[in-house]
Protein backbone atom coordinates (compact mmCIF):
# COMPACT_ATOMS: atom_id res chain seq x y z
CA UNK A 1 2.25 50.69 15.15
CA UNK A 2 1.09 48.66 12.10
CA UNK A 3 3.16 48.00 9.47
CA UNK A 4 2.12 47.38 5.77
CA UNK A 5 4.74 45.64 3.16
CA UNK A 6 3.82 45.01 -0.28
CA UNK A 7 5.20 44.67 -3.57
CA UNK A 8 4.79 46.85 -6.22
CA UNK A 9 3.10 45.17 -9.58
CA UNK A 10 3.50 46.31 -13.05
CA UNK A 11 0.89 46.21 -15.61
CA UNK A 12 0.49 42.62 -16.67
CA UNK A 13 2.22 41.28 -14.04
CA UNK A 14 1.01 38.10 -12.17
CA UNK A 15 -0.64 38.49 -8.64
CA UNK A 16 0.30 35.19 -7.92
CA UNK A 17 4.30 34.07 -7.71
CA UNK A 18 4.58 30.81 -7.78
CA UNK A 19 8.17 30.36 -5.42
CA UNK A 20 8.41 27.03 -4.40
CA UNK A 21 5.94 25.67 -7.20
CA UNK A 22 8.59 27.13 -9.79
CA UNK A 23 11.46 24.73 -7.88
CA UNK A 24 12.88 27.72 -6.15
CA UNK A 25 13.88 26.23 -2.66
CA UNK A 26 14.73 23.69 -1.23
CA UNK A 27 10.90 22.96 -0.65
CA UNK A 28 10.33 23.74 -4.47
CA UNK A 29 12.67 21.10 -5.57
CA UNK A 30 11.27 18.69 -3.44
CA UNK A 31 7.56 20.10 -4.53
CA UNK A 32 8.97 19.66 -8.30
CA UNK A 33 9.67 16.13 -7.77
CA UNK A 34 6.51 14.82 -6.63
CA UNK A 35 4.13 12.95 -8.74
CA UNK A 36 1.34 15.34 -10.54
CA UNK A 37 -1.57 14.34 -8.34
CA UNK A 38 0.28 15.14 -5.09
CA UNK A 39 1.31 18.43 -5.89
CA UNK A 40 -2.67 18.83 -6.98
CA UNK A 41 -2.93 18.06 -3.16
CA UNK A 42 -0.82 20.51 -2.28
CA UNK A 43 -2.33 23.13 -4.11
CA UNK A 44 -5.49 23.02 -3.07
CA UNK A 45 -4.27 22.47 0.79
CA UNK A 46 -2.61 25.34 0.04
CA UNK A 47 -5.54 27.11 -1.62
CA UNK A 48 -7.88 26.47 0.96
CA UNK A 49 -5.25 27.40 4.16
CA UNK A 50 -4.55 30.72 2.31
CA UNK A 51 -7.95 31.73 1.54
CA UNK A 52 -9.11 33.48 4.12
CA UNK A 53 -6.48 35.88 3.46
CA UNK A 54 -6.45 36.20 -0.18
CA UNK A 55 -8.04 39.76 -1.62
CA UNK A 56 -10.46 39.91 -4.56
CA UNK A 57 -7.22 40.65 -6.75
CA UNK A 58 -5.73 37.69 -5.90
CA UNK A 59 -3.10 39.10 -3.42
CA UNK A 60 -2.30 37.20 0.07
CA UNK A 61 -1.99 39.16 3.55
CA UNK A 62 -0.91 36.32 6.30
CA UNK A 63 -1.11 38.07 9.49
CA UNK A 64 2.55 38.60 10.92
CA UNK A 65 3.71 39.58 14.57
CA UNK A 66 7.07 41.17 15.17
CA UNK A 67 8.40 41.71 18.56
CA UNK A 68 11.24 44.23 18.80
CA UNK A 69 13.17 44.99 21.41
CA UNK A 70 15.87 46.73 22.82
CA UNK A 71 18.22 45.94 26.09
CA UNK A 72 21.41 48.00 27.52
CA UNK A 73 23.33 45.89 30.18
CA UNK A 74 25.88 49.37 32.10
C-alpha cells in the first residue's frame, strides 16, 4: 500500500530546508567547516543526485522502501 509523507508549508515558507547546510548534524558541522569552494562541490553533487526527484516547486521525493513485518514464536 503506498504511503505518502509530507510536510505541511505555510505561506512564505521555504521549499528548501537547508539541515545539514545550516550546521545541524553532525554532517552539518563538518559541512560548516569546509572551505567555501568545497561545500560549492557539495552542492551541486548534491543538486545534480537529487534532481531527478525534485518537483517544479522545488520539493524532493527520494523513493523509500519499508519492509514490515510481523513474527509470533508459541
Amino acid at each position: 500500500m503506498p504511503v505518502t509523507v509530507g510536510h505541511p508549508r505555510t505561506p512564505g515558507s521555504r521549499l528548501r530546508s537547508r539541515g545539514p547546510a545550516a550546521g545541524i548534524s553532525a554532517v552539518g558541522l563538518v559541512l560548516e567547516r569546509q572551505p567555501v569552494a568545497v561545500r560549492e562541490h557539495i552542492r551541486q553533487e548534491y543538486d545534480r543526485l537529487t534532481g531527478p526527484y525534485r518537483h517544479a516547486d522545488g520539493s524532493l521525493a527520494l523513493p523509500t522502501a519499508a519492509l514490515l513485518a510481523s513474527a509470533r514464536v508459541d
